[in-house]
N, C-alpha and C. Protein backbone atom coordinates (compact mmCIF):
# COMPACT_ATOMS: atom_id res chain seq x y z
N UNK A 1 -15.37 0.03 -23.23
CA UNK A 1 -13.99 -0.41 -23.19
C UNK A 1 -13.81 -1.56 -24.17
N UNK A 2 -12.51 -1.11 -24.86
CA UNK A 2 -12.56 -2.65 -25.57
C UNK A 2 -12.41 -3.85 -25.32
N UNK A 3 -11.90 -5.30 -26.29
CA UNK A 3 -11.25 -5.82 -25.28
C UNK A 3 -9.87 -6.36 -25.34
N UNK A 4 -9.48 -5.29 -26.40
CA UNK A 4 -7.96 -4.90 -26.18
C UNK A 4 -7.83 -4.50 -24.51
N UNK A 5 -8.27 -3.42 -24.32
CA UNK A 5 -8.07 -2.60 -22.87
C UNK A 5 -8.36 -3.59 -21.77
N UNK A 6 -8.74 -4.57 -21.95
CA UNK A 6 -8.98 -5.77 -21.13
C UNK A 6 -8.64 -6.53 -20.88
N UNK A 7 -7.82 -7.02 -21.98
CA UNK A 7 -6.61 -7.63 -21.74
C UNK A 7 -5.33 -7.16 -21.11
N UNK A 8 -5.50 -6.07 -21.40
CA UNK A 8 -4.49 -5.50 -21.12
C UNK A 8 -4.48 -5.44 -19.42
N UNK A 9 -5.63 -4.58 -19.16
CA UNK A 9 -5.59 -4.18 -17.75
C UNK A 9 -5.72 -5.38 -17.07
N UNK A 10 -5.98 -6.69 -17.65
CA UNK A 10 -5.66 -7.83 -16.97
C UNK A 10 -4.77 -8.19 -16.65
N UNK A 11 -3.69 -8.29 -18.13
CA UNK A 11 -1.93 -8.12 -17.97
C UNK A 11 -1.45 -7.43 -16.74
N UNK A 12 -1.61 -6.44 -16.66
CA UNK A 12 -1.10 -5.26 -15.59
C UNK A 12 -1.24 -5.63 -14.57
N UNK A 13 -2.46 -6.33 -14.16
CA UNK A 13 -3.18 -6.10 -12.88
C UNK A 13 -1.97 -7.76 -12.24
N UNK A 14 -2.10 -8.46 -13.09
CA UNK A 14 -1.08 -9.62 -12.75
C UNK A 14 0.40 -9.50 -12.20
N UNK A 15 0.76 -8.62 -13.03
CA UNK A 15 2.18 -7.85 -12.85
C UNK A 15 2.47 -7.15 -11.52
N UNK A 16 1.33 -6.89 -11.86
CA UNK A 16 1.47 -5.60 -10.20
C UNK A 16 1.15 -6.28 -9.26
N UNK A 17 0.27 -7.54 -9.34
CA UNK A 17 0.02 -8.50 -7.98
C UNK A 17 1.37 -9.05 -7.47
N UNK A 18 1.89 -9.86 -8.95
CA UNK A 18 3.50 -10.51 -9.19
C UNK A 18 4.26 -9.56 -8.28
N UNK A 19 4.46 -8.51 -8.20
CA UNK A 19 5.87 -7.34 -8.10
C UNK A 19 5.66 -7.70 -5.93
N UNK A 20 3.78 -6.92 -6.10
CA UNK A 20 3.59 -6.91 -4.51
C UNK A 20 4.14 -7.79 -3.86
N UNK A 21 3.81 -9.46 -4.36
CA UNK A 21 4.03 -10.83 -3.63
C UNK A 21 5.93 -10.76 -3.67
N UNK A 22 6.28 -10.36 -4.96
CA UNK A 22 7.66 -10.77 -4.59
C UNK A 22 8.15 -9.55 -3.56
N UNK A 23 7.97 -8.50 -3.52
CA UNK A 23 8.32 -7.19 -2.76
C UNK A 23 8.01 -7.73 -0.84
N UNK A 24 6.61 -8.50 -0.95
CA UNK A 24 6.44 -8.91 0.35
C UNK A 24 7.18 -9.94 0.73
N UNK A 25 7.38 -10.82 -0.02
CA UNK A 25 8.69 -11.85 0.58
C UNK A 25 9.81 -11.26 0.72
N UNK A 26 10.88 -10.51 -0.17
CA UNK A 26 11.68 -10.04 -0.54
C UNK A 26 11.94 -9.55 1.23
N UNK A 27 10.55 -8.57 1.40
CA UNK A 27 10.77 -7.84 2.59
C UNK A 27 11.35 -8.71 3.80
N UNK A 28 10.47 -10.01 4.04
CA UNK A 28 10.58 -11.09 4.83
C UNK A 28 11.74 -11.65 5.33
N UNK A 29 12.03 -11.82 4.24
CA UNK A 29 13.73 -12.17 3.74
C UNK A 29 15.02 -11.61 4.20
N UNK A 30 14.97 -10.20 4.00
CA UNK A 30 15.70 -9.06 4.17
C UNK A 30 15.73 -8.68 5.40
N UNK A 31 14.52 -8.85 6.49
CA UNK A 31 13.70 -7.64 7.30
C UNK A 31 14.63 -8.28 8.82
N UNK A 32 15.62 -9.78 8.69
CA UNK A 32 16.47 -9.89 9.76
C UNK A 32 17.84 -9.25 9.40
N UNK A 33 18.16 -8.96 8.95
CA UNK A 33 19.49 -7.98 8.16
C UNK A 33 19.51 -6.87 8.04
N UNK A 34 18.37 -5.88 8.38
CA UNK A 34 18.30 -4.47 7.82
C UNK A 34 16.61 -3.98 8.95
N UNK A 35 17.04 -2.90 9.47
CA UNK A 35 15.91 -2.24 10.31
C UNK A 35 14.88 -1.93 9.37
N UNK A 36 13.85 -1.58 10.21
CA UNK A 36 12.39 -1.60 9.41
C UNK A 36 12.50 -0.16 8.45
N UNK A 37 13.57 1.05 9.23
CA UNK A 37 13.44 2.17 8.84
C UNK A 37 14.49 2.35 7.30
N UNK A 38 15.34 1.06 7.20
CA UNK A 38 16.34 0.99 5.93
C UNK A 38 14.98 0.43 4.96
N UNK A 39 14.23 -0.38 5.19
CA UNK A 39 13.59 -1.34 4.55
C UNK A 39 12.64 0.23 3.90
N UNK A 40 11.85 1.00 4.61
CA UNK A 40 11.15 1.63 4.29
C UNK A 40 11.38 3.08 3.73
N UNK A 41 12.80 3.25 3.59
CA UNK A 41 13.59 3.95 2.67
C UNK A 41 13.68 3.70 1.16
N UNK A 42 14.01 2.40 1.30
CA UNK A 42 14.49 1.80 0.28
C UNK A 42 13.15 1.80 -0.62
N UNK A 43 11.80 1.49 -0.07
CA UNK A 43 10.36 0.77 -0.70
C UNK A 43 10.21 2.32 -1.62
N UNK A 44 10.45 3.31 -0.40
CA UNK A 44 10.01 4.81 -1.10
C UNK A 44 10.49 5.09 -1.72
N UNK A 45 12.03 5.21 -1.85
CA UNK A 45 13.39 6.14 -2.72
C UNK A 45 12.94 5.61 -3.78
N UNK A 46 12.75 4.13 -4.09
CA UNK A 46 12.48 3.73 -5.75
C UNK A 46 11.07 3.84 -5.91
N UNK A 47 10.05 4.11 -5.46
CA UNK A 47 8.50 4.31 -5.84
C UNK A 47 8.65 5.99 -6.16
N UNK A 48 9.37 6.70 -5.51
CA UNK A 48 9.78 8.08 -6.03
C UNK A 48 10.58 7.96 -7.13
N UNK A 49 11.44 7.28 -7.04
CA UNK A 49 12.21 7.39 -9.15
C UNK A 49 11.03 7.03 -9.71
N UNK A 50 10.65 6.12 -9.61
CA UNK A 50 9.84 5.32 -10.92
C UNK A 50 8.19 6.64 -10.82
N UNK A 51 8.38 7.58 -10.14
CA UNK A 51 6.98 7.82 -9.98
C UNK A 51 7.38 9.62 -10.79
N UNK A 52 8.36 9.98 -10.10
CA UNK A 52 9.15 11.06 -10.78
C UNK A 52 9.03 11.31 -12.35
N UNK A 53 9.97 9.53 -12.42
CA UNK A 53 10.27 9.31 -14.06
C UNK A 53 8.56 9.15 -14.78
N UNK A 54 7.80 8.98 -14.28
CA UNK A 54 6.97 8.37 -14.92
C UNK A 54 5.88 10.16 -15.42
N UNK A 55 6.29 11.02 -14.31
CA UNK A 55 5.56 12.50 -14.20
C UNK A 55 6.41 13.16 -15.30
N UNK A 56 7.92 13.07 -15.63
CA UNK A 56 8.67 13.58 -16.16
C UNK A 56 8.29 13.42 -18.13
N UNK A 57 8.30 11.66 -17.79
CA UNK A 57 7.98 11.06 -19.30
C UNK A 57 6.52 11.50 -19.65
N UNK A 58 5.44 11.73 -19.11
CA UNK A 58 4.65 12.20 -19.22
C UNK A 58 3.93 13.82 -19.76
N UNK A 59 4.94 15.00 -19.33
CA UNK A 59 4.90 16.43 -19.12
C UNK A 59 3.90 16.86 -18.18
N UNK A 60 3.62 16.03 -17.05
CA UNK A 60 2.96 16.50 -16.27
C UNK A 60 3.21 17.26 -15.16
N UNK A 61 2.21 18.93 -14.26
CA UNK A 61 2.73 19.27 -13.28
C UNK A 61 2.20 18.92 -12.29
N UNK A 62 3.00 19.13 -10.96
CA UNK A 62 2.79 18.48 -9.93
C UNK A 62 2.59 20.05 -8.92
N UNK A 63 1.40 19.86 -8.42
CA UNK A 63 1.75 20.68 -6.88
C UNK A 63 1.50 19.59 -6.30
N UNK A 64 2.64 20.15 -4.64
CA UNK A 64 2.49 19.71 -3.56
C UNK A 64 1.92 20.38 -2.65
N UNK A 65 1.22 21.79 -3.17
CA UNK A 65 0.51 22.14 -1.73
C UNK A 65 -1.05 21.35 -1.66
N UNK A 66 -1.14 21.59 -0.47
CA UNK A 66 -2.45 20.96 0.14
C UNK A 66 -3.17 22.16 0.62
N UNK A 67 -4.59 21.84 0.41
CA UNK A 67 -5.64 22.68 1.41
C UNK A 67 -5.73 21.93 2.49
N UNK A 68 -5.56 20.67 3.16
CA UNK A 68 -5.92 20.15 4.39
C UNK A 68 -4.60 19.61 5.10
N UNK A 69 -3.65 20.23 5.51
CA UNK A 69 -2.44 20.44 5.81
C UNK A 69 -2.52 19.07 7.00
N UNK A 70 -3.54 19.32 8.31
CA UNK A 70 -3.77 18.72 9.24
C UNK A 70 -3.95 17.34 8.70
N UNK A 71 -5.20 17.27 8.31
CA UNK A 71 -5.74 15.70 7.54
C UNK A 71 -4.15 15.22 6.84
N UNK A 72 -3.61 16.22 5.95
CA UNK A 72 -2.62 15.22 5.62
C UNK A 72 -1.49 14.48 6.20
N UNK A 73 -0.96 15.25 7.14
CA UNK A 73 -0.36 15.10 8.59
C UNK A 73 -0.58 13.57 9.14
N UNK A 74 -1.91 13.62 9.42
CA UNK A 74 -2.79 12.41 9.91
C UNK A 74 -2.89 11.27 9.47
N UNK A 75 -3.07 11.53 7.64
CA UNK A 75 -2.75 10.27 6.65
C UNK A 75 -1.60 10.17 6.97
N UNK A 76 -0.25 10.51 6.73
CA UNK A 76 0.82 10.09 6.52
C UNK A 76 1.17 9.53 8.07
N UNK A 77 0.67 9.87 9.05
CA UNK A 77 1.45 9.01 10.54
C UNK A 77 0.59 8.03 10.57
N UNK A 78 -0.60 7.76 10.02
CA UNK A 78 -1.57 6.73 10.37
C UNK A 78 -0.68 5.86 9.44
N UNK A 79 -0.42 6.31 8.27
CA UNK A 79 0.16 5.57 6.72
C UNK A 79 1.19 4.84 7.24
N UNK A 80 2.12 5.42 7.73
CA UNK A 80 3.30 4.57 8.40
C UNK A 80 3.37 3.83 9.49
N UNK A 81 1.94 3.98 10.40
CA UNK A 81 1.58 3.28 11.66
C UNK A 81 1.32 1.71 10.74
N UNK A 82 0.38 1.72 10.04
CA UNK A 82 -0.09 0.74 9.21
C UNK A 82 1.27 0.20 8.44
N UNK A 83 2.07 0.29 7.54
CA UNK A 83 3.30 -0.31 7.19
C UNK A 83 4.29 -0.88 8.11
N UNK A 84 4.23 0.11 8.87
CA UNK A 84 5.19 -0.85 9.91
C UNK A 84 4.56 -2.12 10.58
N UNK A 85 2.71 -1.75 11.10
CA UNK A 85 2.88 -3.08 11.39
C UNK A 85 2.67 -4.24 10.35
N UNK A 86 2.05 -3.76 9.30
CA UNK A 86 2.81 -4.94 8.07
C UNK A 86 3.28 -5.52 7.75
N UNK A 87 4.93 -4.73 7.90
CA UNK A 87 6.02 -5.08 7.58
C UNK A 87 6.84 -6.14 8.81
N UNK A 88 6.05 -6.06 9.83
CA UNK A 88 6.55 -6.12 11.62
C UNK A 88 5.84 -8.18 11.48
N UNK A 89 4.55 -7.46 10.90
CA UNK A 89 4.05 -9.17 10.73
C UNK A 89 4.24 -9.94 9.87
N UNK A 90 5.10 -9.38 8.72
CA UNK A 90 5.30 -10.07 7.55
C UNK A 90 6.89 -11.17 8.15
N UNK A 91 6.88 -10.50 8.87
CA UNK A 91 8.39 -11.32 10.00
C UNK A 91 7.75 -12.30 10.72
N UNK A 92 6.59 -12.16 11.80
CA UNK A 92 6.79 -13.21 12.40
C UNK A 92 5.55 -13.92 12.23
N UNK A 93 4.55 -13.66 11.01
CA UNK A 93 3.49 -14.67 10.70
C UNK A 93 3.69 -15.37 9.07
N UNK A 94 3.17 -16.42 9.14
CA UNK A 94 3.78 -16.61 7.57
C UNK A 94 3.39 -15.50 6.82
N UNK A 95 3.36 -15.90 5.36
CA UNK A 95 3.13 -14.60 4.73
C UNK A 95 2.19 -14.95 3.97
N UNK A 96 1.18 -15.87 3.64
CA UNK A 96 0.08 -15.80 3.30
C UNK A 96 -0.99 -15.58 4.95
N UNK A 97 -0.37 -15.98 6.18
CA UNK A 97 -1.52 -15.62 7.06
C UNK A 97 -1.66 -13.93 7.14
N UNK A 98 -0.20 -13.29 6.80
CA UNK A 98 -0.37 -11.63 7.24
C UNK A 98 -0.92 -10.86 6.07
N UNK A 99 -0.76 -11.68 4.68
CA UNK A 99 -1.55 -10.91 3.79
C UNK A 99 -2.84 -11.19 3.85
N UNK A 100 -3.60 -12.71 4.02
CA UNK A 100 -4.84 -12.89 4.38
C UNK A 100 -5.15 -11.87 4.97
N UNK A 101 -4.89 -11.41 6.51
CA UNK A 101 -5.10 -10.53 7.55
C UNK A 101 -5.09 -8.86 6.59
N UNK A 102 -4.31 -8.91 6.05
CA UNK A 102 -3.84 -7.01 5.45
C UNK A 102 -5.38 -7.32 4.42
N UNK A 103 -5.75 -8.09 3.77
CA UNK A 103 -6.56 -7.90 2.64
C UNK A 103 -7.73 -7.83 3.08
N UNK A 104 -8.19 -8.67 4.04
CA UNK A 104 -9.30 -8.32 5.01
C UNK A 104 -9.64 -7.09 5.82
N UNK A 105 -8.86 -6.54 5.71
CA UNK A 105 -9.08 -4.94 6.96
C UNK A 105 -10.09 -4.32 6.39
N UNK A 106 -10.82 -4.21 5.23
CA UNK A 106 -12.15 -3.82 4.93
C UNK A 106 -13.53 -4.31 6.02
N UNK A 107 -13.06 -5.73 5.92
CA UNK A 107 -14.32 -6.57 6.79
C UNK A 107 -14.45 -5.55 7.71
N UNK A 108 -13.18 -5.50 8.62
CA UNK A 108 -12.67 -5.46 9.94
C UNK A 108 -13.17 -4.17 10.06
N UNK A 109 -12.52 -3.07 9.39
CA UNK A 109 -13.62 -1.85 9.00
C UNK A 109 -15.36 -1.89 9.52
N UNK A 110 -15.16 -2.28 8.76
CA UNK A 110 -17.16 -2.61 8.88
C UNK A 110 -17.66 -3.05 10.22
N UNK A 111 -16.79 -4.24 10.44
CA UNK A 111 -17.58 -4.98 11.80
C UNK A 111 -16.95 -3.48 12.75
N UNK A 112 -15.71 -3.30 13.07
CA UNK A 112 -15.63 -1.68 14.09
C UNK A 112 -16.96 -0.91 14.01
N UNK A 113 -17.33 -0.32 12.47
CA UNK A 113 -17.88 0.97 12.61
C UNK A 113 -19.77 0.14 12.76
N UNK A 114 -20.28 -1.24 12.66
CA UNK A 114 -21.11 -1.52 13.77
C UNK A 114 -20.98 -1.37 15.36
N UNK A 115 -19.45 -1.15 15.58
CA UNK A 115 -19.48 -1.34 17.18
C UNK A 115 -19.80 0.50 17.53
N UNK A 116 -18.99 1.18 16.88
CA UNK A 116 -18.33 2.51 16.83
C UNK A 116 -19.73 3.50 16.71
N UNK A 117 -20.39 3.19 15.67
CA UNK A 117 -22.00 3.70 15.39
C UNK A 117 -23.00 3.35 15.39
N UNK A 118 -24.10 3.92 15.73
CA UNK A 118 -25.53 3.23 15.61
C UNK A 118 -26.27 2.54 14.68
N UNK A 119 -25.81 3.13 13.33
CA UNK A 119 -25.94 2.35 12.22
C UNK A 119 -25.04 2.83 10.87
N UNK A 120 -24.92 1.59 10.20
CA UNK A 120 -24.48 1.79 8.80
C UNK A 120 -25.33 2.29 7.69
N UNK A 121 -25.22 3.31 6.80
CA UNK A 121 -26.18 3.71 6.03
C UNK A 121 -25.42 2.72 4.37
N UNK A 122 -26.12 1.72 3.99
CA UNK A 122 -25.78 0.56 2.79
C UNK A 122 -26.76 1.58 2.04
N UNK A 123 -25.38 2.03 0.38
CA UNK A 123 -26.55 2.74 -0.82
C UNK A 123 -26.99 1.32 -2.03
């Protein structure tokens, strides 16, 4: 990689942190004025333009079928179980304690699947 591409993907990676932090306050802000289900309309309808436009500007095709119909089912209600409560704590904890908390769920991961299994296999 060069380190053009490094800069760059540094650039980006800032931007896109920038957008999250303001999108998570934004939410904060908003989230006594408007139900969780307007809020999470709104997050999607424009991640679908910009994601559309971006497949369109591109010439790329898209399927939407799936081979794991069930599993996907599963992602998407777990997906929205998880946003809402996100979005639920981004209301009533500050908002560096609920992102602390959201960025950590890896740990949290780990310490469960010590409780959950007999052992972790580390490659």
């Amino acid at each position: 990689m060069t380190k053009d591409n490094n800069s760059k993907g540094i650039i980006l990676i800032i931007i896109a942190m920038s957008l999250f932090a303001m999108q998570d306050s934004l939410i904060k802000y908003i989230f006594e004025k408007s139900s969780l289900y307007e809020i999470f309309f709104g997050r999607y309808f424009i991640a679908a333009i910009l994601l559309f436009s971006y497949i369109k500007f591109r010439n790329q095709k898209v399927s939407l079928k799936t081979y794991y119909p069930v599993w996907t089912i599963i992602r998407v209600v777990l997906h929205f179980l998880a946003f809402s409560a996100f979005f639920i704590s981004l209301t009533y904890m500050p908002l560096a304690t609920a992102n602390a908390l959201f960025f950590s769920c890896p740990f949290f991961c780990i310490n469960f699947c010590k409780i959950f299994f007999e052992r972790i296999y580390w490659n």
